[in-house]
C-alpha atoms as a PDB file:
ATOM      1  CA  UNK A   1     -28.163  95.161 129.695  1.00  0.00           C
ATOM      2  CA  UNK A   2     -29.571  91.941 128.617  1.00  0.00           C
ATOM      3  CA  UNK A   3     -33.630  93.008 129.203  1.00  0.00           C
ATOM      4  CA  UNK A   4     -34.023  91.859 125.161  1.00  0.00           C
ATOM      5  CA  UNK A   5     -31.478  89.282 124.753  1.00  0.00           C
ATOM      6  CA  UNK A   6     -32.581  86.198 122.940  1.00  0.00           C
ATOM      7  CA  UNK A   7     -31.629  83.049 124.187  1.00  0.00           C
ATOM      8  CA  UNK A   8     -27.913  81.489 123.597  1.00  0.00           C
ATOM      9  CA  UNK A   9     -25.958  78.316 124.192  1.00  0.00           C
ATOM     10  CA  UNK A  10     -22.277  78.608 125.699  1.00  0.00           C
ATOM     11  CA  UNK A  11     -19.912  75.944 123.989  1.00  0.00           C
ATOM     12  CA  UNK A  12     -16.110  76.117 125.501  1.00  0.00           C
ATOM     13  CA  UNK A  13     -14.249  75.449 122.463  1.00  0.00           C
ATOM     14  CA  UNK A  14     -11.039  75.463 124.517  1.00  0.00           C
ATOM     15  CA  UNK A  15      -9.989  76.371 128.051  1.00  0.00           C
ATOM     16  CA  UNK A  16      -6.134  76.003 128.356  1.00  0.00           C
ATOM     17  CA  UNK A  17      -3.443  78.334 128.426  1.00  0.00           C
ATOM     18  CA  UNK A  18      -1.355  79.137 125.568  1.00  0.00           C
ATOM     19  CA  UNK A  19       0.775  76.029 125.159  1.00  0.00           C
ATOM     20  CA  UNK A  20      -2.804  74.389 125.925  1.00  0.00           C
ATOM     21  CA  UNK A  21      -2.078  70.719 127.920  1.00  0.00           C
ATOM     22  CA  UNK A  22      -1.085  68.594 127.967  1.00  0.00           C
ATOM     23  CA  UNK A  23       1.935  70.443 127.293  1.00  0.00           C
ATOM     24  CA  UNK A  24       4.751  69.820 124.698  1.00  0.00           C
ATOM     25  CA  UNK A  25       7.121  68.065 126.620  1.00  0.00           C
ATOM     26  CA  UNK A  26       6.037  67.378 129.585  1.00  0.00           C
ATOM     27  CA  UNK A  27       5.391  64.530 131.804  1.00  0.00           C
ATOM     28  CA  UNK A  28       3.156  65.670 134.358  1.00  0.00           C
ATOM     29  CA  UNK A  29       0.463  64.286 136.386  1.00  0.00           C
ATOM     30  CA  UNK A  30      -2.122  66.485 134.748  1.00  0.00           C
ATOM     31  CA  UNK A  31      -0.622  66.509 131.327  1.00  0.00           C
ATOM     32  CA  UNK A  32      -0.300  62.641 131.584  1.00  0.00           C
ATOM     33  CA  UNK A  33      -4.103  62.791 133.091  1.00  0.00           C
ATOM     34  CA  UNK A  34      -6.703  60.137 131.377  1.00  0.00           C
ATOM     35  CA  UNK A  35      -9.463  62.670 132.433  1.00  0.00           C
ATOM     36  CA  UNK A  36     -10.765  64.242 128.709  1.00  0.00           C
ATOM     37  CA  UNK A  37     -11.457  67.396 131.153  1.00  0.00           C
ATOM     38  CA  UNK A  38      -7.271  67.422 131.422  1.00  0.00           C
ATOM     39  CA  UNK A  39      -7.530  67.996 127.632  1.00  0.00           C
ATOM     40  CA  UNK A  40      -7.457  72.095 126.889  1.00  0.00           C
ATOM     41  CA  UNK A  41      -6.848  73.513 123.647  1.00  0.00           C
ATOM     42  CA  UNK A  42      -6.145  77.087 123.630  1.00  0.00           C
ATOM     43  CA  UNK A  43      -8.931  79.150 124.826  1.00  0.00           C
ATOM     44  CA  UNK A  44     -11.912  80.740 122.847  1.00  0.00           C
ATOM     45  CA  UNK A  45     -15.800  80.110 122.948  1.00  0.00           C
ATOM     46  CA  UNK A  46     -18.699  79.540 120.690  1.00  0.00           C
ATOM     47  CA  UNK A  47     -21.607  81.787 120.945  1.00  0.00           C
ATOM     48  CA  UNK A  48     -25.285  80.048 118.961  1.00  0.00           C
ATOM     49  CA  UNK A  49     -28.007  81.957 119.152  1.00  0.00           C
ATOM     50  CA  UNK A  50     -30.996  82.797 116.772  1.00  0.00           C
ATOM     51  CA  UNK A  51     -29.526  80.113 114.366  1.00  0.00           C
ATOM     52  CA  UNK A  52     -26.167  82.357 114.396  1.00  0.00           C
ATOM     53  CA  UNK A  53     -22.981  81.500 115.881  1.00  0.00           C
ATOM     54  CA  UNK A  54     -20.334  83.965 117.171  1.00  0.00           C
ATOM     55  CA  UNK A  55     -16.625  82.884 117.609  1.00  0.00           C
ATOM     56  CA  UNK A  56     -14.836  84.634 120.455  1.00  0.00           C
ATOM     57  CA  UNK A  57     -11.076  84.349 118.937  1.00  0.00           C
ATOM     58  CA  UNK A  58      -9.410  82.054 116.598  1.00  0.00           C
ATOM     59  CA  UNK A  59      -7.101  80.001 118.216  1.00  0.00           C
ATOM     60  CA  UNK A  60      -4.168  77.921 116.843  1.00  0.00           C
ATOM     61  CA  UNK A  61      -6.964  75.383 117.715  1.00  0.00           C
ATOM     62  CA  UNK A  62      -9.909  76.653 114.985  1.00  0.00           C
ATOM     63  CA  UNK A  63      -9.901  73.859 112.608  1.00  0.00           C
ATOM     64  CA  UNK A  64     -10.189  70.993 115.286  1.00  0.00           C
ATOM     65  CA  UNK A  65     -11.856  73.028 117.943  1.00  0.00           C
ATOM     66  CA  UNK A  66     -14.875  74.261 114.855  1.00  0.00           C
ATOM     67  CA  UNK A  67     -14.368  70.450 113.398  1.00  0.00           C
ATOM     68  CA  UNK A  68     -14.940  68.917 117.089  1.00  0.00           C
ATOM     69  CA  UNK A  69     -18.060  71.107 117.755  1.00  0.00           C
ATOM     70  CA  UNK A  70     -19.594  70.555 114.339  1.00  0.00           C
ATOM     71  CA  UNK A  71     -19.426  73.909 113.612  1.00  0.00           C
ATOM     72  CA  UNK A  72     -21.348  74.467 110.143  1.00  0.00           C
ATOM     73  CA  UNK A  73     -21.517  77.813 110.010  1.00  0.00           C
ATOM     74  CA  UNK A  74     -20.082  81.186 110.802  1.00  0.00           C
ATOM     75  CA  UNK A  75     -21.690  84.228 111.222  1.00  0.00           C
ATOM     76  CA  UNK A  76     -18.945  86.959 113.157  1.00  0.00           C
ATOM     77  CA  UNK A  77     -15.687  86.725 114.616  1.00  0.00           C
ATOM     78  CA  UNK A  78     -14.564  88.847 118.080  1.00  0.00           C
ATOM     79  CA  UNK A  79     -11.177  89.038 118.889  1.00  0.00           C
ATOM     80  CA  UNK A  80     -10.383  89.534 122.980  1.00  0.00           C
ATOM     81  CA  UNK A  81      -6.801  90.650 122.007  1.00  0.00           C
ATOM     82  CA  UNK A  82      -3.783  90.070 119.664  1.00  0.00           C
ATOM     83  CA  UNK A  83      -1.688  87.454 121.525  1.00  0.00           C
ATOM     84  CA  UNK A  84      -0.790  84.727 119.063  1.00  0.00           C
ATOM     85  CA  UNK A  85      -2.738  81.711 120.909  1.00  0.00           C
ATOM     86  CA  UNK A  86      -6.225  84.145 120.332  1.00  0.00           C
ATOM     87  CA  UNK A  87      -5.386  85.188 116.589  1.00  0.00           C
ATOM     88  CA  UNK A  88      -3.221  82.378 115.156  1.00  0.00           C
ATOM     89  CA  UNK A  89      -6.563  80.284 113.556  1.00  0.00           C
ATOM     90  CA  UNK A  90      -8.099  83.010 111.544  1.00  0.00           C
ATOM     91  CA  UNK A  91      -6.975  82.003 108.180  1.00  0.00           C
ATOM     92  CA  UNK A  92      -9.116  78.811 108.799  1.00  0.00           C
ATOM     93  CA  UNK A  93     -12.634  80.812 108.291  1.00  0.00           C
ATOM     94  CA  UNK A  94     -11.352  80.371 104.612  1.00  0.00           C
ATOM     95  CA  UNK A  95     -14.107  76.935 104.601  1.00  0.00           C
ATOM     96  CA  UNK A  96     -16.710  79.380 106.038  1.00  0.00           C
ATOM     97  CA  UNK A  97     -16.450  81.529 103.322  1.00  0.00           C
ATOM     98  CA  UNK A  98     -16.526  78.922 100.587  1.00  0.00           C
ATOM     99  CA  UNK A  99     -19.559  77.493 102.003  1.00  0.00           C
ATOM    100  CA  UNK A 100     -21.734  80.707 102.774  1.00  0.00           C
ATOM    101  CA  UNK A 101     -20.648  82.787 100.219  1.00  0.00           C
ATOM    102  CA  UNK A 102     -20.001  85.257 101.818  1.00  0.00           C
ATOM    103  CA  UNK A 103     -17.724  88.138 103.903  1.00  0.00           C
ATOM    104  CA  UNK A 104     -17.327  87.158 107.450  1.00  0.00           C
ATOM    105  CA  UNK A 105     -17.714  90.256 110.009  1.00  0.00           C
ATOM    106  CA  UNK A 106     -14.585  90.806 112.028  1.00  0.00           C
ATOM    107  CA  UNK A 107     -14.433  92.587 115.354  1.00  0.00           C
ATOM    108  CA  UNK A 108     -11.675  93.737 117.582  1.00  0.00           C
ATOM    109  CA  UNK A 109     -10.108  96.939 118.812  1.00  0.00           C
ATOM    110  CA  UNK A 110      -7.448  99.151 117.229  1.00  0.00           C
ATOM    111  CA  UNK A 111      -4.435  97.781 118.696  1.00  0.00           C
ATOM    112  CA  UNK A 112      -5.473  94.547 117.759  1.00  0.00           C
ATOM    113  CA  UNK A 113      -6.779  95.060 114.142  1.00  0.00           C
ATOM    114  CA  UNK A 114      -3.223  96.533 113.472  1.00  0.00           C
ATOM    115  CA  UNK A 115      -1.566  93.508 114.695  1.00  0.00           C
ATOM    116  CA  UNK A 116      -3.828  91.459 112.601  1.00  0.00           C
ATOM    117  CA  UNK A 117      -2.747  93.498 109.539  1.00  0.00           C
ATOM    118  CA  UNK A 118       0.592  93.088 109.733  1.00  0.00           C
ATOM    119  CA  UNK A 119       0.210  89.340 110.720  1.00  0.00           C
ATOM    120  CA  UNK A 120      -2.217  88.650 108.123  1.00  0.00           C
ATOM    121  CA  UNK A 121      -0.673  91.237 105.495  1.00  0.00           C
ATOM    122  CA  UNK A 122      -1.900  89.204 103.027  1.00  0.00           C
ATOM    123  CA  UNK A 123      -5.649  89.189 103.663  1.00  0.00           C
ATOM    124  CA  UNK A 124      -5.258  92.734 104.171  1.00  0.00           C
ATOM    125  CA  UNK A 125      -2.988  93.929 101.510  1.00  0.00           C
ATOM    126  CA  UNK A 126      -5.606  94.637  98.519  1.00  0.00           C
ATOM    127  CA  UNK A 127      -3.409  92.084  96.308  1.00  0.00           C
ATOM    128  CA  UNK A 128      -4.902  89.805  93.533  1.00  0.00           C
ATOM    129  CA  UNK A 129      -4.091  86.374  94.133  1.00  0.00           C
ATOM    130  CA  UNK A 130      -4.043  82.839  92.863  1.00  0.00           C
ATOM    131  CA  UNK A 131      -5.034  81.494  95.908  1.00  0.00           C
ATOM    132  CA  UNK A 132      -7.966  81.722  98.365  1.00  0.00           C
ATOM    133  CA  UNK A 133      -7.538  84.238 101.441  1.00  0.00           C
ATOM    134  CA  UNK A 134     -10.532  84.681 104.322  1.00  0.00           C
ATOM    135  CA  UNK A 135     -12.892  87.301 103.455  1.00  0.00           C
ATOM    136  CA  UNK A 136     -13.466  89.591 106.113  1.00  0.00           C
ATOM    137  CA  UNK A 137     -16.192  92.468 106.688  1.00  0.00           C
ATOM    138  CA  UNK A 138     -14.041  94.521 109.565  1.00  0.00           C
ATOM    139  CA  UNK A 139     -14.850  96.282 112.251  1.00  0.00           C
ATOM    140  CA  UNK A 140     -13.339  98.461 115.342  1.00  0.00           C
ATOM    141  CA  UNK A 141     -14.335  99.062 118.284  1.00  0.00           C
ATOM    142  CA  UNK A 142     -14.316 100.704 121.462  1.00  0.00           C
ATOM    143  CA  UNK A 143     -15.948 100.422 124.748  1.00  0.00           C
ATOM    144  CA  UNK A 144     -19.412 101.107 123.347  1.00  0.00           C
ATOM    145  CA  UNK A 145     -21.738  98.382 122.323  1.00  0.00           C
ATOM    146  CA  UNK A 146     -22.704  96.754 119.464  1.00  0.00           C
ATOM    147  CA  UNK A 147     -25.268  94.443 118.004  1.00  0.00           C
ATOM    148  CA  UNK A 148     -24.948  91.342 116.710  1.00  0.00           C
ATOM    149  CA  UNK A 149     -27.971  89.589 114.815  1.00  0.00           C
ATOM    150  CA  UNK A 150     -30.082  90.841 117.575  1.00  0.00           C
ATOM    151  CA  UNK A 151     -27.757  90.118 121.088  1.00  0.00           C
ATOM    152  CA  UNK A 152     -25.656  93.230 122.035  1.00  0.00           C
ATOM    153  CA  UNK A 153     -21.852  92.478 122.869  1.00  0.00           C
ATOM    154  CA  UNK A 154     -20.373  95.078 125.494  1.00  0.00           C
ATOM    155  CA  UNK A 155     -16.718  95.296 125.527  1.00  0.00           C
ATOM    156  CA  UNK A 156     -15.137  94.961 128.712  1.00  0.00           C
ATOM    157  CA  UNK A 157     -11.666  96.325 129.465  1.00  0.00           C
ATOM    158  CA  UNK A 158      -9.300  94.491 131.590  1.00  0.00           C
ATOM    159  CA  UNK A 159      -6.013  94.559 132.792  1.00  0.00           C
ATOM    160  CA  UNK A 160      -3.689  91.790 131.185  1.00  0.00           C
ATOM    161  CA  UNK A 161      -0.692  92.705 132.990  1.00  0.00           C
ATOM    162  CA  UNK A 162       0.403  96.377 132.101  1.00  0.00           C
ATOM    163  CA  UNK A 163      -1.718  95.880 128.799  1.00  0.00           C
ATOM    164  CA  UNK A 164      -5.108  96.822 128.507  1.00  0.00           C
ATOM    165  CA  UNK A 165      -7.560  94.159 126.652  1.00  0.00           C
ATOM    166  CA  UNK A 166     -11.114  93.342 126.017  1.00  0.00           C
ATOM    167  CA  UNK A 167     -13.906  90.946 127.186  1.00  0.00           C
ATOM    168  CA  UNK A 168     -17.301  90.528 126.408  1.00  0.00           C
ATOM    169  CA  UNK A 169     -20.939  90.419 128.236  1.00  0.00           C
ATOM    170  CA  UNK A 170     -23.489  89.341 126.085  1.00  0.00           C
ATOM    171  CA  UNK A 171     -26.630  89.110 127.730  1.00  0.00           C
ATOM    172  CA  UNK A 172     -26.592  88.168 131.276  1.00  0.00           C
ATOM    173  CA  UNK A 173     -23.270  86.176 130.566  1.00  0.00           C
ATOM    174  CA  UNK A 174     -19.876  87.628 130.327  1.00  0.00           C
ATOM    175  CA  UNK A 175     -16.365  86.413 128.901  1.00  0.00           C
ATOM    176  CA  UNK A 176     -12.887  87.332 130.313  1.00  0.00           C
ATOM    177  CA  UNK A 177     -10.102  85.831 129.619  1.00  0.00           C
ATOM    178  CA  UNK A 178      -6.353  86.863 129.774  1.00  0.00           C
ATOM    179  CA  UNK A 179      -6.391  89.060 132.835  1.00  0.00           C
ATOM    180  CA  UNK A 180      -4.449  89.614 135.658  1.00  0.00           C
ATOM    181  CA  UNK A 181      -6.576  92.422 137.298  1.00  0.00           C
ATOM    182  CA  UNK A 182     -10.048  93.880 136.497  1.00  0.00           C
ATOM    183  CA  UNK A 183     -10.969  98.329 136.549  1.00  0.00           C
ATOM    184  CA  UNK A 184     -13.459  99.140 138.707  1.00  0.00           C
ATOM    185  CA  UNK A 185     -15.555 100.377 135.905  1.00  0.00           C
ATOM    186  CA  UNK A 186     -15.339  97.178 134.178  1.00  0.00           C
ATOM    187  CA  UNK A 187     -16.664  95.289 137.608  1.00  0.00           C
ATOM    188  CA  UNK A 188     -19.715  98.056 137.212  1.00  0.00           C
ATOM    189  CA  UNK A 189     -20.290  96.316 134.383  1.00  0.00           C
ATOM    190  CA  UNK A 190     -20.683  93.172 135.046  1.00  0.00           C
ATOM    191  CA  UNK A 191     -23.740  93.301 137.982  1.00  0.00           C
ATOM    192  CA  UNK A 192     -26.714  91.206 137.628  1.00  0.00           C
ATOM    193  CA  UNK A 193     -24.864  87.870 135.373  1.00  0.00           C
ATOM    194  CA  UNK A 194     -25.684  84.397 135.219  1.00  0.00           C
ATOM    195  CA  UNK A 195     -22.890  83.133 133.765  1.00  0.00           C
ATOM    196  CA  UNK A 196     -19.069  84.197 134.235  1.00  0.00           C
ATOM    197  CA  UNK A 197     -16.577  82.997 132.639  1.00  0.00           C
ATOM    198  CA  UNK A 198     -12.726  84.272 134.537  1.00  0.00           C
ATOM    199  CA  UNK A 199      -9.164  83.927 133.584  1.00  0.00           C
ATOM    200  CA  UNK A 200      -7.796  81.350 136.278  1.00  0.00           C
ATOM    201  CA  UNK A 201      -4.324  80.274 135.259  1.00  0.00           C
ATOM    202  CA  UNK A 202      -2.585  78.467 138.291  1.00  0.00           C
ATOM    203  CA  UNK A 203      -2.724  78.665 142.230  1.00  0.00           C
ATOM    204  CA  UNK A 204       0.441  80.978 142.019  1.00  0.00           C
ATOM    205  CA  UNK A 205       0.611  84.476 141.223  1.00  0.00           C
ATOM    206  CA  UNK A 206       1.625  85.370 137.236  1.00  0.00           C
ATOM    207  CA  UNK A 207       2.271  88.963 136.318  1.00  0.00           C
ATOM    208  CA  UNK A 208      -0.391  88.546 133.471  1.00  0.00           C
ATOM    209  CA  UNK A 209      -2.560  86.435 134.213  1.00  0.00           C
ATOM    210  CA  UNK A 210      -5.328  85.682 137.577  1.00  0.00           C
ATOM    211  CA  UNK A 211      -5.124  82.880 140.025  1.00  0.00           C
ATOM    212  CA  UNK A 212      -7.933  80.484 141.270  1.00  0.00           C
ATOM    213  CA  UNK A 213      -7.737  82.708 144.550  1.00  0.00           C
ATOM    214  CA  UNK A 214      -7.769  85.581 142.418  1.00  0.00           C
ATOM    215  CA  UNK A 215     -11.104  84.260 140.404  1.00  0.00           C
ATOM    216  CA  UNK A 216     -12.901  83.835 143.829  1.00  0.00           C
ATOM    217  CA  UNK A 217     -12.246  87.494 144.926  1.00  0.00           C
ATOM    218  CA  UNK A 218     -13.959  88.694 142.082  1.00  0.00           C
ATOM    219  CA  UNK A 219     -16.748  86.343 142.252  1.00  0.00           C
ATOM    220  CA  UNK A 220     -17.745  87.346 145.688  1.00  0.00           C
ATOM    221  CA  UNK A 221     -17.341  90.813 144.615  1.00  0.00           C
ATOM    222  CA  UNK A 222     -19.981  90.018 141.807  1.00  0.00           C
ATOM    223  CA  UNK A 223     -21.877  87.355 142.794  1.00  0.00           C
ATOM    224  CA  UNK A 224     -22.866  85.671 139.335  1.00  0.00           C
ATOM    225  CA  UNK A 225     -25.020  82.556 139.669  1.00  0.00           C
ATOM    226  CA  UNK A 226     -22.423  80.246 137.891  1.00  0.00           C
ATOM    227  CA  UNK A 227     -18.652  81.009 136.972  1.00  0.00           C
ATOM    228  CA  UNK A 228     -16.631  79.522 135.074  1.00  0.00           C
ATOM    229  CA  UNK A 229     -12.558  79.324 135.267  1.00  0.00           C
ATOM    230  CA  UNK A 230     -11.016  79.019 131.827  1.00  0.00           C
ATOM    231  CA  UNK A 231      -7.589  79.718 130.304  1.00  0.00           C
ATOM    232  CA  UNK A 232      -6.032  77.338 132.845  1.00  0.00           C
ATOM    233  CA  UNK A 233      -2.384  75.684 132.858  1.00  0.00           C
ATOM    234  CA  UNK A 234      -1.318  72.214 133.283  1.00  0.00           C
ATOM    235  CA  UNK A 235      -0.710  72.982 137.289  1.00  0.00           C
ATOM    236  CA  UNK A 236      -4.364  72.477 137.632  1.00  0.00           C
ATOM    237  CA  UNK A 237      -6.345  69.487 137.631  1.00  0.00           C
ATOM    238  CA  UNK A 238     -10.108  69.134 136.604  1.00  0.00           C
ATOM    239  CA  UNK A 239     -10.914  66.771 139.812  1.00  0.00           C
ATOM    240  CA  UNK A 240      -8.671  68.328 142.431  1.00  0.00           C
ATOM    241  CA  UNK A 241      -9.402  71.879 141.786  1.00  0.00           C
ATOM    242  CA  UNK A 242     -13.300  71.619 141.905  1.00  0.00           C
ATOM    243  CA  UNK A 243     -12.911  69.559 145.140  1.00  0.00           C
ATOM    244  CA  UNK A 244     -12.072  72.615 146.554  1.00  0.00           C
ATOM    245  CA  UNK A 245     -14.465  74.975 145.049  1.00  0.00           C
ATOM    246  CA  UNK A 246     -17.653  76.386 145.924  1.00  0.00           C
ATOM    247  CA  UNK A 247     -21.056  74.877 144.060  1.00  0.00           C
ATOM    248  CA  UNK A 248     -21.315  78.268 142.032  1.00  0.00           C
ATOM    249  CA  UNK A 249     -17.918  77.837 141.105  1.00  0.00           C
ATOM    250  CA  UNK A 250     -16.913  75.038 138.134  1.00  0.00           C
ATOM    251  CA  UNK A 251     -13.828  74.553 136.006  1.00  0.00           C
ATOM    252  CA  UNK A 252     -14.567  74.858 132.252  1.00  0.00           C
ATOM    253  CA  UNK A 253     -13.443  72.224 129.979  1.00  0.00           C
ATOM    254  CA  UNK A 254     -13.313  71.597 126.248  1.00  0.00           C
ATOM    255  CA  UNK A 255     -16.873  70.878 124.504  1.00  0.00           C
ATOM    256  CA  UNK A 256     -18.880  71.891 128.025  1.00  0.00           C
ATOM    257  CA  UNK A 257     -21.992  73.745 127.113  1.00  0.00           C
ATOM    258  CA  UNK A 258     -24.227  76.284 128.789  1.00  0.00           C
ATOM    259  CA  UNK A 259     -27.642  77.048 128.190  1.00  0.00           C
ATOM    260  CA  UNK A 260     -28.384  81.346 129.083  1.00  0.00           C
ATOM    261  CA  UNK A 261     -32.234  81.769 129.286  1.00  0.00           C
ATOM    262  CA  UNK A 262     -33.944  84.809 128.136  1.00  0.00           C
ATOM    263  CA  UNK A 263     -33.487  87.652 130.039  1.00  0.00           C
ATOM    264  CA  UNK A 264     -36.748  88.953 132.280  1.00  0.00           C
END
């Protein structure tokens, strides 16, 4: 797919779960942890490519993840699905707008663009106001891809639980988050990567959401030269998990970044 792509840095603007960690509340060894790697805000990445940068969801996060990353600019938004710790930061592209002057292109599929305009009724609802609201250029889509400032993004279904949701691969790299069990014709899909980024929430089986265990299968069923484990809970730690991991095989962690080469 990639045989064009440009090349693109990675940055992991978060890699928790949705009550990120540490968690409210809690006093546990990870949450309590001193390692910054123990620090995951809800998950989303930043795509920068061409001078262009590509959000993969909004989190509750945005302001400080975009703030954190010196995010300048905004160019597109994709949204993976319409659970509130993916949608929750969109009203902060509001700065993105002032600055660039302009509509910011919005992509996600149906399901999910209704859910964002009922959410966010009031960006949607065609109603003068007194007060700023983002300004959004939106789009739907399906399965099929579509370019983006000159890098095609490939939607990739997967199963999150009994719902059906979307990743990405872009290039030779690929982002999937929130999923408990991946199609066969998504894993068709995703031959011949570089980078992989897989939903890895805990050790023990969720109805929702993968396992480490889980993560591996489907690495040795696709054999990407790195992957990445991201939207991961408070019952893993940074240190203890890699110990036990392969070398292809890393834990993301918030403000990591990964350099994709051109593709032959």
């Amino acid at each position: 797919m990639g045989s064009s792509s440009p090349p693109f840095r990675i940055t992991v603007l978060g890699s928790g779960t949705s009550t990120g960690v540490p968690t409210i509340g809690c006093h546990c060894a990870v949450c309590r942890s001193e390692d910054p790697r123990d620090k995951r805000l809800r998950p989303s990445i930043l795509i920068s490519y061409s001078g262009r940068n590509v959000v993969i969801d909004t989190t509750p996060d945005f302001r400080t993840q975009v703030l954190r990353a010196k995010v300048d600019r905004l160019d597109a938004v994709l949204f993976t699905h319409s659970h509130a710790d993916h949608i929750m930061g969109l009203d902060d592209v509001r700065p993105f707008n002032f600055h660039q002057k302009r509509r910011i292109p919005v992509y996600a599929a149906p399901d999910t663009l209704a859910t964002l305009r009922s959410v966010f009724h009031y960006v949607f609802d065609g109603r003068t106001r007194n007060t700023s609201i983002p300004q959004l250029d939106v789009h739907e889509f399906t399965q099929e891809p579509f370019d983006l400032f000159g890098l095609k993004f490939e939607p990739i279904r997967v199963l999150h639980g009994n719902a059906s949701i979307y990743g990405f691969r872009f290039g030779d790299a690929a982002y999937l988050t929130d999923h408990s069990d991946i199609p066969e014709e998504s894993l068709r899909r995703l031959r011949g990567l570089d980078v992989l980024f897989l939903d890895a929430l805990r050790n023990s089986p969720h109805p929702t959401h993968s396992t480490v265990e889980r993560a591996r299968h489907h690495v040795a069923q696709l054999t990407p030269k790195r992957t990445f484990l991201t939207h991961m809970s408070h019952d893993l730690s940074h240190v203890g998990t890699e110990r036990d991991l392969p070398a292809n095989i890393r834990l993301a962690y918030d403000g990591l970044e990964i350099e994709v080469g051109a593709s032959a």
